[in-house]
Protein backbone atom coordinates (compact mmCIF):
# COMPACT_ATOMS: atom_id res chain seq x y z
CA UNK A 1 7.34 13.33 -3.76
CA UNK A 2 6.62 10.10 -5.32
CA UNK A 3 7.57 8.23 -1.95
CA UNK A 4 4.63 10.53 -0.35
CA UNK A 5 2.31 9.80 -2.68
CA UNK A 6 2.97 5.66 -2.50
CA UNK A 7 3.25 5.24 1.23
CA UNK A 8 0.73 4.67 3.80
CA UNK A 9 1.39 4.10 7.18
CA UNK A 10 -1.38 2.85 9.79
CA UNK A 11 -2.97 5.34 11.92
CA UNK A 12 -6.22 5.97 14.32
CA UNK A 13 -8.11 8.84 15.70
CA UNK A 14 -11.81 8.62 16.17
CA UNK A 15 -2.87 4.47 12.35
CA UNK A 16 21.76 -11.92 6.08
CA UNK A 17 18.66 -12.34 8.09
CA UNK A 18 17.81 -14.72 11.00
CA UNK A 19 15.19 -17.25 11.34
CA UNK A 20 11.88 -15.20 11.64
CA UNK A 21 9.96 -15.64 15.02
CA UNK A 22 8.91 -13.38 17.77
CA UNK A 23 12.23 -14.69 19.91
CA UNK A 24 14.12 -12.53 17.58
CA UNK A 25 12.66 -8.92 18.81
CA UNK A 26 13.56 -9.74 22.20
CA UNK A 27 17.60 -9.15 22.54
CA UNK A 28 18.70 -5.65 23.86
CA UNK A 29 21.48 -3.83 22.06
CA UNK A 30 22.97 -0.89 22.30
CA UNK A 31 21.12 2.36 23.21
CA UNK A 32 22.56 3.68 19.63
CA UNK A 33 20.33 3.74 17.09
CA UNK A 34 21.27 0.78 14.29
CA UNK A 35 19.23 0.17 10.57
CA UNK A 36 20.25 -1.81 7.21
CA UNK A 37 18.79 -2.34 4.56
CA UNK A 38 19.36 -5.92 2.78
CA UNK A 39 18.24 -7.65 -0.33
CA UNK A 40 15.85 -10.45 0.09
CA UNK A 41 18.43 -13.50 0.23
CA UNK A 42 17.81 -16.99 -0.75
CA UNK A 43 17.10 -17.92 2.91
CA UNK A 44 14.77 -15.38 3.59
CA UNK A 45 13.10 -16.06 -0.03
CA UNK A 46 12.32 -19.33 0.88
CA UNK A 47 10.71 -18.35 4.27
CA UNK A 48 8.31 -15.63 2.54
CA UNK A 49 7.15 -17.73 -0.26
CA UNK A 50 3.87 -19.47 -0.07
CA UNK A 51 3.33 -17.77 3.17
CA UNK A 52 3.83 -13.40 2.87
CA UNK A 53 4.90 -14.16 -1.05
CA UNK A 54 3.38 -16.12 -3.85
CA UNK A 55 3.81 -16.15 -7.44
CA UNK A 56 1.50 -13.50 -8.98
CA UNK A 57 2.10 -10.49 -6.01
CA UNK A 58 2.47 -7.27 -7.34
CA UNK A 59 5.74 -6.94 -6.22
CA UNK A 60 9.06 -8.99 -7.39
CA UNK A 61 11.10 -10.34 -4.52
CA UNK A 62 13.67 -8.56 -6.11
CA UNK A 63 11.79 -5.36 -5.14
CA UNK A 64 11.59 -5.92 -1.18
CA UNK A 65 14.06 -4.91 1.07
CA UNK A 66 14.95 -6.05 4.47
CA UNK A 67 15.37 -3.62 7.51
CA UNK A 68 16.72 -4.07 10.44
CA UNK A 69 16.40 -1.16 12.74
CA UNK A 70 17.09 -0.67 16.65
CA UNK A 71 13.81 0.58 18.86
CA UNK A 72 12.83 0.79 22.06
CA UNK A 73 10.89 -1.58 23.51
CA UNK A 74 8.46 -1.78 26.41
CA UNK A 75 10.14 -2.74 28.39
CA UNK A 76 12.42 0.60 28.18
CA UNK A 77 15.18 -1.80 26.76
CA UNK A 78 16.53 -1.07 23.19
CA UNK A 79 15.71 -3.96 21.15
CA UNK A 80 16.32 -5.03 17.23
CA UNK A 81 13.51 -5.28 15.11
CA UNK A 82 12.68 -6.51 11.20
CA UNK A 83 10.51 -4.84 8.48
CA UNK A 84 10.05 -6.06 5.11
CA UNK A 85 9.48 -3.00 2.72
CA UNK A 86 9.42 -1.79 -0.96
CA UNK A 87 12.97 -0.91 -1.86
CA UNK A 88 11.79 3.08 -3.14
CA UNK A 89 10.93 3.66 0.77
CA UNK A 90 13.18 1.70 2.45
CA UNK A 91 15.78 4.73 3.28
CA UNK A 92 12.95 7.23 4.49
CA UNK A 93 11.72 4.23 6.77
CA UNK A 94 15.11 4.09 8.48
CA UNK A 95 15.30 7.76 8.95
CA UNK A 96 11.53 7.56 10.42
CA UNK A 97 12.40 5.16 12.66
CA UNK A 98 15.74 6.61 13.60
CA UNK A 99 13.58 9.53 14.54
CA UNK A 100 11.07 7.02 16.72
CA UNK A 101 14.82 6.20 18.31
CA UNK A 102 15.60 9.48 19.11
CA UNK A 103 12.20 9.89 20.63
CA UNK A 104 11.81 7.19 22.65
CA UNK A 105 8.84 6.02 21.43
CA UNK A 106 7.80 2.46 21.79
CA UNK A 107 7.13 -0.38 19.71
CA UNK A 108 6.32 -3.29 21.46
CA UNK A 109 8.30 -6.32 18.49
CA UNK A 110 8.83 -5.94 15.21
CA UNK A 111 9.14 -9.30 12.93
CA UNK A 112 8.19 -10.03 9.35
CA UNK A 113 4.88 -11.72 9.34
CA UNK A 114 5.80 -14.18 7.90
CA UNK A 115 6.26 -15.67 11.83
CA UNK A 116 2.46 -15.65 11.84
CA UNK A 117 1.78 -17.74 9.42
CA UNK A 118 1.40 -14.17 6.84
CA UNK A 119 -1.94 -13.92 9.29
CA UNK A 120 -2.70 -9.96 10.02
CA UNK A 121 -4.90 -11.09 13.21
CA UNK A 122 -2.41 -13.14 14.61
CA UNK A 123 0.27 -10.25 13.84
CA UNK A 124 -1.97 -7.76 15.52
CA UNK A 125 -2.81 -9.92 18.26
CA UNK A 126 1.11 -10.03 19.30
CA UNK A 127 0.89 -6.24 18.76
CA UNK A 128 3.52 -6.87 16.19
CA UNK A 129 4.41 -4.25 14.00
CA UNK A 130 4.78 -4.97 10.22
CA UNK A 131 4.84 -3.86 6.77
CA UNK A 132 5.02 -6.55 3.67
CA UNK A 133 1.96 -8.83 3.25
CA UNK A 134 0.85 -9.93 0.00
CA UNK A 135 -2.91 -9.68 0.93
CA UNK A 136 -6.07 -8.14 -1.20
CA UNK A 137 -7.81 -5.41 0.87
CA UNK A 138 -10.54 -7.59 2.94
CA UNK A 139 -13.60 -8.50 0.99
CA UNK A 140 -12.25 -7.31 -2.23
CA UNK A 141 -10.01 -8.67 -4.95
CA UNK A 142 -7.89 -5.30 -4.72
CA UNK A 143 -4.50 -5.31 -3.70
CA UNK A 144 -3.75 -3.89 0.05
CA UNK A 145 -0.76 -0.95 0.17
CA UNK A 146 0.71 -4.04 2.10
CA UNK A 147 0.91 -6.28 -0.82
CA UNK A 148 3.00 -3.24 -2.29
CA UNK A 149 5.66 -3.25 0.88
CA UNK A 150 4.06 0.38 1.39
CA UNK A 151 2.68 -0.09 4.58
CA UNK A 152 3.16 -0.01 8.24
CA UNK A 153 0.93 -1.24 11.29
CA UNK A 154 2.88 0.36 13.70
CA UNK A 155 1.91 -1.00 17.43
CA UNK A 156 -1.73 -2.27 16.43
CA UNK A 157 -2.77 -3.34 19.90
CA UNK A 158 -2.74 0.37 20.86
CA UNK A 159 -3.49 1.73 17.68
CA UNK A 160 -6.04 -0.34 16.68
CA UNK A 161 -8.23 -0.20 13.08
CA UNK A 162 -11.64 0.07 13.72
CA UNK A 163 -14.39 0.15 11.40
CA UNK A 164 -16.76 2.83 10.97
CA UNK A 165 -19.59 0.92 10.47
CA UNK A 166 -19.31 -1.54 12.97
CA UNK A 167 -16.84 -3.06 16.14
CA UNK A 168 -15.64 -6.30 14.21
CA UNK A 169 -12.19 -5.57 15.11
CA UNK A 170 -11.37 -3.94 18.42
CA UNK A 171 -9.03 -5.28 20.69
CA UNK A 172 -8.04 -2.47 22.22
CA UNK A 173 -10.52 -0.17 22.32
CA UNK A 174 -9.59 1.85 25.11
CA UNK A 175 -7.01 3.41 23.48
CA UNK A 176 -9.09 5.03 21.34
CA UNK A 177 -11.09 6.61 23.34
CA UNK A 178 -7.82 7.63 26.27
CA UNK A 179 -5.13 8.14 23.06
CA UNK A 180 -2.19 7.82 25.60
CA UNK A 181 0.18 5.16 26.46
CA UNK A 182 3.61 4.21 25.42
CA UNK A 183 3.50 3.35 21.72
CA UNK A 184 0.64 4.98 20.91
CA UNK A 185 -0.06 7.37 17.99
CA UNK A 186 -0.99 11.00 18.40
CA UNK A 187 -1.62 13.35 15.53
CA UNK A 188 1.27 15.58 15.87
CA UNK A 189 2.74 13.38 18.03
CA UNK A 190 6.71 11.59 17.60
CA UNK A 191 5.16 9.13 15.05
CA UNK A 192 3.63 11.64 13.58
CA UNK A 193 6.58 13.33 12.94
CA UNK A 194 9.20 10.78 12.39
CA UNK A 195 7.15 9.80 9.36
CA UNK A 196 5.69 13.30 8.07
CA UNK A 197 9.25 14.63 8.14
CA UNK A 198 10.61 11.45 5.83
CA UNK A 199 7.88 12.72 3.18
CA UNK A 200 5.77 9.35 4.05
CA UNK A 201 2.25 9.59 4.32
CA UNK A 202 -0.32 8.88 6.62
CA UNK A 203 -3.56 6.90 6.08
CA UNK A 204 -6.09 6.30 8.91
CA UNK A 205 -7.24 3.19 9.45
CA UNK A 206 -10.38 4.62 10.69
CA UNK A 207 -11.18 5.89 7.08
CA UNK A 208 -10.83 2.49 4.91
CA UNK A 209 -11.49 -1.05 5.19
CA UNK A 210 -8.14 -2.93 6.36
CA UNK A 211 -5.80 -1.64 3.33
């Protein structure tokens, strides 16, 4: 489908809204799996711009949707969590991650980056899972699948990108060599499947510089 083709999710073998912060990932709810999807409102507009948004992004504000989707956290507690995607995905992301639901798997706080100052080291750092970032692929002038809303860093702490060519960004490196743990991602794994089955496609991180 087209969504398969335009969608890359972060993977390794070898990855209406309230004031954004990482305070608002850390409220149980009910064990029932929730998502919405919302238009970008003025509020949340004027958080994103100059910081995940600027004038000259490929993508219109008008284009982004905001999800908010129930998960489980680490702390085996279901918790609420925010992504910021392209509107053509945003459906087959809340059936991926009612999947995740389903499966238990963990994820350990979702917020729009946009509470790190639109920083991906800082987001990754806080193992924070996100998608929107308007951000060139690093060291080029080309756009990242981020800057599109077509991308997911799902747990980076434990599914960490490393480069090929080098160890400039490890943090967790023990996870890639082990590949077990809650919230980590196994090829054929639940992640795995929550998003293969939603026709969204995987990219490893392993194979690219940061997208």
């Amino acid at each position: 489908t087209a969504l398969a083709a335009g969608f890359a999710a972060a993977l390794v073998f070898a990855c209406t809204a309230a004031t954004f912060g990482p305070s608002d990932n850390v409220s149980p709810g009910r064990s029932s799996f929730q998502g919405t999807i919302a238009r970008i409102d003025a509020a949340t507009a004027k958080r994103m711009t100059g910081v995940s948004w600027r004038a000259g992004c490929p993508v219109p504000l008008r284009d982004l949707r905001l999800l908010t989707l129930s998960h489980w956290g680490f702390d085996g507690e279901v918790r609420k969590g925010r992504l910021i995607v392209h509107r053509d995905v945003a459906r087959d992301i809340v059936v991926a991650f009612r999947r995740l639901h389903a499966a238990h798997f963990r994820v350990r706080r979702m917020v729009p980056i946009d509470a790190y100052g639109a920083s991906d080291f800082r987001s990754i750092e806080a193992d924070n899972t996100s998608a929107f970032n308007c951000r060139y692929v690093e060291g080029t002038t080309r756009w990242s699948e981020h800057a599109y809303g077509r991308a997911i860093d799902l747990n980076p702490f434990e599914n960490p990108w490393v480069d090929p060519r080098c160890t400039c960004w490890s943090p967790s490196g023990q996870y890639g060599l082990t590949r077990s743990g809650a919230g980590v991602i196994t090829k054929g794994g639940p992640a795995w499947r929550a998003f293969s089955q939603s026709a969204l496609n995987w990219v490893s991180q392993s194979s690219t510089r940061q997208r």
